[in-house]
C-alpha atoms as a PDB file:
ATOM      1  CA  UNK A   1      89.378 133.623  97.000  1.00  0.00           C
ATOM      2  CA  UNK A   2      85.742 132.356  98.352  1.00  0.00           C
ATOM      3  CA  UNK A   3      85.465 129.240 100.142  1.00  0.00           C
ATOM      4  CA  UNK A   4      84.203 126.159  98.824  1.00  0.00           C
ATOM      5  CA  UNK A   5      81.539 124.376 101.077  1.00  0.00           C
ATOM      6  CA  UNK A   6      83.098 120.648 101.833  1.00  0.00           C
ATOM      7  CA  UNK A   7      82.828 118.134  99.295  1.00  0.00           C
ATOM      8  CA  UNK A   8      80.452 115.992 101.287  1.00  0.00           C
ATOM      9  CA  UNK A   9      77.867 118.866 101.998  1.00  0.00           C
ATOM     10  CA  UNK A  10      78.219 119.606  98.199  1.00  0.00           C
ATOM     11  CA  UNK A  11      76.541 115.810  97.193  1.00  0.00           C
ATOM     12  CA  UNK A  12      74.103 115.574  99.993  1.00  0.00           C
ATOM     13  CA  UNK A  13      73.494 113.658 102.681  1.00  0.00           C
ATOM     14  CA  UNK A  14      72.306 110.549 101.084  1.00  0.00           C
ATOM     15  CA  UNK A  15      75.738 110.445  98.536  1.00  0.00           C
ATOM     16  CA  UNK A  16      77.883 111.476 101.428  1.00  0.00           C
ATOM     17  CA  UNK A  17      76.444 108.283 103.832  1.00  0.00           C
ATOM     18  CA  UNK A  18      76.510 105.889 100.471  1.00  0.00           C
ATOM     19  CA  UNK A  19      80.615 107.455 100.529  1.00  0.00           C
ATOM     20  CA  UNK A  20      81.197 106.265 104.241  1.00  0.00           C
ATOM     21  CA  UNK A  21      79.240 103.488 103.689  1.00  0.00           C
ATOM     22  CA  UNK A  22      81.822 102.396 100.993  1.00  0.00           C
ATOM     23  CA  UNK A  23      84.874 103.526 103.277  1.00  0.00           C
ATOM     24  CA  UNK A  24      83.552 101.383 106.253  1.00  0.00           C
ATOM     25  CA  UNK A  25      82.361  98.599 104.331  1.00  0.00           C
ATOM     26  CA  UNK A  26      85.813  98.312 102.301  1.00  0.00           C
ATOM     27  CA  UNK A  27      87.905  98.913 105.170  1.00  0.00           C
ATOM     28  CA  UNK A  28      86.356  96.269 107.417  1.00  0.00           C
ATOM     29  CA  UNK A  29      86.277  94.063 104.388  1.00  0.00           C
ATOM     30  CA  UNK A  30      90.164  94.705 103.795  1.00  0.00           C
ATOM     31  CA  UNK A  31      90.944  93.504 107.486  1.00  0.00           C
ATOM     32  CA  UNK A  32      90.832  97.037 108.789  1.00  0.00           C
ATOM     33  CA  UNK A  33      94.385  97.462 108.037  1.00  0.00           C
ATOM     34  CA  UNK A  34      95.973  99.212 104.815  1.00  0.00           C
ATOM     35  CA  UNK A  35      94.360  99.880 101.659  1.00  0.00           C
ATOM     36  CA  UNK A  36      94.121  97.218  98.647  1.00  0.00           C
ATOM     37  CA  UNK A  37      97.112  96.780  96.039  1.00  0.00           C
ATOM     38  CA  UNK A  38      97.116  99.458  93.462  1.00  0.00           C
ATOM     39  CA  UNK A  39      95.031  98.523  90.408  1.00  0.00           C
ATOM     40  CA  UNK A  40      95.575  96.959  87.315  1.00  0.00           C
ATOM     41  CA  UNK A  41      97.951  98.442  84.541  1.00  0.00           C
ATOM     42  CA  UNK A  42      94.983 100.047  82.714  1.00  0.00           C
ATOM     43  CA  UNK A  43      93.679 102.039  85.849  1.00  0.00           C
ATOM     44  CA  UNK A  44      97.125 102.040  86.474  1.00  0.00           C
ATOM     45  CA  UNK A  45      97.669 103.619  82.894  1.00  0.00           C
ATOM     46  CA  UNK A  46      94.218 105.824  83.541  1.00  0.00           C
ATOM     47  CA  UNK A  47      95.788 107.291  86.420  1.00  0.00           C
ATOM     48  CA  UNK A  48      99.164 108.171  84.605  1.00  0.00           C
ATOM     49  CA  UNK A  49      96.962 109.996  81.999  1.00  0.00           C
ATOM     50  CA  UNK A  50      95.059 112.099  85.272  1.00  0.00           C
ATOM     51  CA  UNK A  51      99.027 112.811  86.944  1.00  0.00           C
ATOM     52  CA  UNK A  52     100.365 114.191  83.565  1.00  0.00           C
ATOM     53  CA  UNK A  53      96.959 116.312  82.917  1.00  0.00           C
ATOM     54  CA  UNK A  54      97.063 117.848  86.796  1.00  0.00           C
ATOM     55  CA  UNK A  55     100.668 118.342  86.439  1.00  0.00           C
ATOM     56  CA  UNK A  56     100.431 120.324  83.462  1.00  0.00           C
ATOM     57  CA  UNK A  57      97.787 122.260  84.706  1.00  0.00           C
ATOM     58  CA  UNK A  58      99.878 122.923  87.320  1.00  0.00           C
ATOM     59  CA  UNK A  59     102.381 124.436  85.695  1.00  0.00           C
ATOM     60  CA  UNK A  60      99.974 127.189  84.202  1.00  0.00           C
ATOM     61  CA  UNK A  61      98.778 127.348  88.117  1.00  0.00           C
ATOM     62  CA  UNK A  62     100.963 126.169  91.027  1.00  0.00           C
ATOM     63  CA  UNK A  63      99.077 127.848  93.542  1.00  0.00           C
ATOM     64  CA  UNK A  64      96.014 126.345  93.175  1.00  0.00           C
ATOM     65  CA  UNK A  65      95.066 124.809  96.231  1.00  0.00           C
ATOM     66  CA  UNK A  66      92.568 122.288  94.645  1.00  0.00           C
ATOM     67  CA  UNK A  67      94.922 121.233  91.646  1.00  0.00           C
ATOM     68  CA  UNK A  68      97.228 120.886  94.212  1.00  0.00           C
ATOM     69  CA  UNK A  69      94.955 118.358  96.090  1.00  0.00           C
ATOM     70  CA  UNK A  70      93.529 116.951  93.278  1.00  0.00           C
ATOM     71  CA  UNK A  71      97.222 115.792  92.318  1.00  0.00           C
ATOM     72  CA  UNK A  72      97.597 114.320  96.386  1.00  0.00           C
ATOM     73  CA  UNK A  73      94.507 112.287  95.273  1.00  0.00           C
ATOM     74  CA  UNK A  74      95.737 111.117  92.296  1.00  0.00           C
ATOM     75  CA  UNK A  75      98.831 110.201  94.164  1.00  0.00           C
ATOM     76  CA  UNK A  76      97.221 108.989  96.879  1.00  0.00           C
ATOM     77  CA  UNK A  77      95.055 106.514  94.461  1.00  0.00           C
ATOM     78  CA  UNK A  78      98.283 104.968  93.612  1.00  0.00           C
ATOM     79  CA  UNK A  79      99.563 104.582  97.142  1.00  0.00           C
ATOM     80  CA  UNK A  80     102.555 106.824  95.975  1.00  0.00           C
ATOM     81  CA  UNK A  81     102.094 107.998 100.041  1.00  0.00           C
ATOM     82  CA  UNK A  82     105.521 110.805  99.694  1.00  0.00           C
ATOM     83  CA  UNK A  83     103.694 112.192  96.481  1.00  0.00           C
ATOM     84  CA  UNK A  84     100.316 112.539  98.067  1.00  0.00           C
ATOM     85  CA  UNK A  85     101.973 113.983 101.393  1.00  0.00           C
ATOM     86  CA  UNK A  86     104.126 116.642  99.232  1.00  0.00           C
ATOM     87  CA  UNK A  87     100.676 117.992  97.442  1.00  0.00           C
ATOM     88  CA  UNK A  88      98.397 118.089 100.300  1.00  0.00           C
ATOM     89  CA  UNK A  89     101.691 119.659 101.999  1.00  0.00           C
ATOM     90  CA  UNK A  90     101.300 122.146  99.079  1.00  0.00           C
ATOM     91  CA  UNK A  91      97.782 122.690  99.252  1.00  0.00           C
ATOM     92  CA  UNK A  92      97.419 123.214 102.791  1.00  0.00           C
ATOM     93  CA  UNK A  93     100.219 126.138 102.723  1.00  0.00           C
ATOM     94  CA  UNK A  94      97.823 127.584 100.082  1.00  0.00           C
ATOM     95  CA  UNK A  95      94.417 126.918 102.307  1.00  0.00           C
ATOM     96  CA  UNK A  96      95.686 126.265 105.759  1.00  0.00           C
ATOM     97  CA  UNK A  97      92.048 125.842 106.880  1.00  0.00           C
ATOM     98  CA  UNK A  98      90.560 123.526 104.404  1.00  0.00           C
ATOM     99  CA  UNK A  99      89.536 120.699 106.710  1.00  0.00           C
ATOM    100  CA  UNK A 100      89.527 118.193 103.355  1.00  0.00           C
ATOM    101  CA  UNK A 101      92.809 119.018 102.469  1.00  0.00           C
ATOM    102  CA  UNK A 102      93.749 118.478 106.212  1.00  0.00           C
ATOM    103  CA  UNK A 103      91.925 115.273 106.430  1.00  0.00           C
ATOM    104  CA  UNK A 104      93.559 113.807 103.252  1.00  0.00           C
ATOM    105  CA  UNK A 105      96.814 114.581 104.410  1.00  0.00           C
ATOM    106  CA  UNK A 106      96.117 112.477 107.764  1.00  0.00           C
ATOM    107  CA  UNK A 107      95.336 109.965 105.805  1.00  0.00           C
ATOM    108  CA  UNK A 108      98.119 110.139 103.945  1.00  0.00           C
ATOM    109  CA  UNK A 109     100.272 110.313 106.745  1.00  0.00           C
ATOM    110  CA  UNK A 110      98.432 107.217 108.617  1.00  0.00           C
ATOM    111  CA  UNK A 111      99.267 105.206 105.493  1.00  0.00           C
ATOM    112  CA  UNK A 112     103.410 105.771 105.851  1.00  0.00           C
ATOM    113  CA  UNK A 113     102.536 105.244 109.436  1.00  0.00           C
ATOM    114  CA  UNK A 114     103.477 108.344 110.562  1.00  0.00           C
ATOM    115  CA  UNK A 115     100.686 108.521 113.151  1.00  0.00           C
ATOM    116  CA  UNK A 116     101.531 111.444 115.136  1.00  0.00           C
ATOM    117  CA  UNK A 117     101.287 113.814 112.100  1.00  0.00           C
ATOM    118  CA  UNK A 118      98.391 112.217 111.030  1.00  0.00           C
ATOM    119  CA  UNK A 119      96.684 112.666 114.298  1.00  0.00           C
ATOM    120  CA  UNK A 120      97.778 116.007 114.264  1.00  0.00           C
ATOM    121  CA  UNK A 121      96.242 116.922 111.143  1.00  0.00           C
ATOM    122  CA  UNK A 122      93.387 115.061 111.573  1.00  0.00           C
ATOM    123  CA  UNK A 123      92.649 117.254 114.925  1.00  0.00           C
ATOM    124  CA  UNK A 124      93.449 120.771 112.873  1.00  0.00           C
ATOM    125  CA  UNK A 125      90.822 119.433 110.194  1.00  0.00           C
ATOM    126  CA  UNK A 126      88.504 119.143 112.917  1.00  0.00           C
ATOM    127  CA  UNK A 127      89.247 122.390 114.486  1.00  0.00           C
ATOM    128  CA  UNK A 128      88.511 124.138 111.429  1.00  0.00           C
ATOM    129  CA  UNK A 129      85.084 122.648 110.893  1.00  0.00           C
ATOM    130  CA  UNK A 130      84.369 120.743 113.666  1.00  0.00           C
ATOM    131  CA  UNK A 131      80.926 119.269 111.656  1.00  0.00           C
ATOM    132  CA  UNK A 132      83.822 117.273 109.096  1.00  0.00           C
ATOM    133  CA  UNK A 133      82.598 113.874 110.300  1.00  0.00           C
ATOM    134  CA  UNK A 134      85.121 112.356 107.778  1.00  0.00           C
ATOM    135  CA  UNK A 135      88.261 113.227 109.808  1.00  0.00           C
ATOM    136  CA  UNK A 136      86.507 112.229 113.089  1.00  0.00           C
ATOM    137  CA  UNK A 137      86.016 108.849 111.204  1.00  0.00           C
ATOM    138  CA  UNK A 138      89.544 108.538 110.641  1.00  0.00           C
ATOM    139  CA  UNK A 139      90.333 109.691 114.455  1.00  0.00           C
ATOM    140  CA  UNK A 140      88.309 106.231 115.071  1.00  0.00           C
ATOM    141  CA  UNK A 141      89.954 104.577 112.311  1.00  0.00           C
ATOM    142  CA  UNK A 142      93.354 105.815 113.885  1.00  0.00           C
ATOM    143  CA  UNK A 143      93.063 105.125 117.582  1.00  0.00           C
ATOM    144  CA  UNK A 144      91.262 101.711 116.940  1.00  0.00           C
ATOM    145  CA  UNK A 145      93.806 100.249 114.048  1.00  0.00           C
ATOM    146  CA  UNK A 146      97.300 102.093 114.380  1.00  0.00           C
ATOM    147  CA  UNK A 147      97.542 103.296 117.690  1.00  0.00           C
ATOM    148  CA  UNK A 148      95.744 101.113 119.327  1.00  0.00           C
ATOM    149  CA  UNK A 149      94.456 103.508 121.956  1.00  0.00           C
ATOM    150  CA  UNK A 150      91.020 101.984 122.848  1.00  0.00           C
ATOM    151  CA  UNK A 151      90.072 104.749 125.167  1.00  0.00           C
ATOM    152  CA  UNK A 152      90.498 107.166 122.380  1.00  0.00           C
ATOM    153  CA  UNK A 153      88.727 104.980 119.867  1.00  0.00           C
ATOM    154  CA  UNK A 154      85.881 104.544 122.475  1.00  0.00           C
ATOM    155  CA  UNK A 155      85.531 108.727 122.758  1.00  0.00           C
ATOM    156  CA  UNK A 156      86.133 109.304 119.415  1.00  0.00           C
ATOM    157  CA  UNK A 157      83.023 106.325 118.251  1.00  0.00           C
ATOM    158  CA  UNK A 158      80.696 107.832 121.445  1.00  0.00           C
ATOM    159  CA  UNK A 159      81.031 111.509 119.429  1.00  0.00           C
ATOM    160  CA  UNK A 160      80.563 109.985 116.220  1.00  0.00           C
ATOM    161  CA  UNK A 161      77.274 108.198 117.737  1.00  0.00           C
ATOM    162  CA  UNK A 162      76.203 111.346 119.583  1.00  0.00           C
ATOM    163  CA  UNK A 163      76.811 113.430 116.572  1.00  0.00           C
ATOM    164  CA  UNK A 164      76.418 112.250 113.783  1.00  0.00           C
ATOM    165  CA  UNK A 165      74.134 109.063 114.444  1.00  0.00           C
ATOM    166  CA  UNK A 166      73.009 108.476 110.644  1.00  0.00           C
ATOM    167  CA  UNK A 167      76.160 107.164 109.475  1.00  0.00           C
ATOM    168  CA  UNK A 168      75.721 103.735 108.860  1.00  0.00           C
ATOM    169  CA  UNK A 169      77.567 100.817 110.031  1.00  0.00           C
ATOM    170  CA  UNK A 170      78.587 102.039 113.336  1.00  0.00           C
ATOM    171  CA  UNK A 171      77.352  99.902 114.953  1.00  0.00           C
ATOM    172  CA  UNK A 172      79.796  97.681 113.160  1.00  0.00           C
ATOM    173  CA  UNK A 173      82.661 100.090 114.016  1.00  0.00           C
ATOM    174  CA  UNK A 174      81.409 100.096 117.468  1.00  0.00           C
ATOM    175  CA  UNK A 175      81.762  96.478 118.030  1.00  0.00           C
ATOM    176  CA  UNK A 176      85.474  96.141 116.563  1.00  0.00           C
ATOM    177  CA  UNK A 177      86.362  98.965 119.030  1.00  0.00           C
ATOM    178  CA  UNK A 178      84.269  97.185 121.634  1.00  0.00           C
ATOM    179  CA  UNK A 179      87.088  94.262 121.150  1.00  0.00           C
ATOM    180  CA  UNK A 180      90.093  96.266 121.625  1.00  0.00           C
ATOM    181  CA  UNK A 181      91.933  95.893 124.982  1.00  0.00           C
ATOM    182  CA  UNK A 182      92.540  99.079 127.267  1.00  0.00           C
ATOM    183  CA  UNK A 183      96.218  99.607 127.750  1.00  0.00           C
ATOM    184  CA  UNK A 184      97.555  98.819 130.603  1.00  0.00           C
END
């Protein structure tokens, strides 16, 4: 099997900054805290109709690493949090290395509040590309709203600044962290 370049790098840098711009924006908007309700019955009903199709594709493939994410997405859309953590679970057995299949399972694992695992997989998506800025967004996201570790917010923000400084709204980011108190 080749590799697939990220997802981000596939759409560009101007998509991939209107994408965190969207994450930031909605998350800050939302409190900072978990994500919105799931949606109405008919994107409720949509997103039925996209389980069934990736599960029967699935069946003709179960080793697909991307059907198999594509379904933790799907259930990840619905805030179905087990059923998003069993595919990416899936999918990362299949493409250990993938650091978007790593980062969406983080994610998934910060939003059952198992923060430990998510931190852990968050790190392992950054080990294997170490340029995925979207999983050292969600470090931030992590240390600043779950764990509350300000210290590791702070160092997490400073590499996203020193890095990657054309992602918008940081300086937003920057002055919820600023806020935080240091442990004691």
């Amino acid at each position: 099997m080749t590799s697939e370049k990220g997802f981000l790098s596939r759409l560009g840098v101007p998509v991939a900054v209107a994408l965190l711009i969207g994450f930031i924006g909605g998350y800050f908007a939302g409190g900072g805290g978990r994500p919105a309700p799931a949606p109405a019955a008919s994107g409720a009903d949509q997103t039925d109709g996209r389980l069934t199709q990736m599960r029967q594709a699935l069946e003709k493939d179960p080793e697909n690493p991307k059907l198999l994410a594509d379904l933790g997405n799907a259930c990840y859309d619905r805030d179905d949090w087990d059923g998003a953590i069993r595919a990416y679970e899936k999918a990362r057995r299949k493409a250990p290395k993938d650091p978007n299949i790593l980062s969406d399972l983080g994610a998934a694992y910060r939003n059952r509040g198992e923060f430990k695992m998510a931190e852990s997989m968050l790190n392992k998506a950054r080990e294997a590309d170490p340029d995925h800025w979207q999983s050292l967004v969600n470090l931030t996201l992590l240390a600043a709203y779950d764990t509350r570790d300000a210290a590791a917010a702070r160092r997490h923000l400073e590499e996203l600044k020193k890095r990657f400084p054309g992602i918008p709204n940081l300086d937003r980011l920057e002055k919820q962290i600023a806020s935080l108190p240091a442990r004691s």
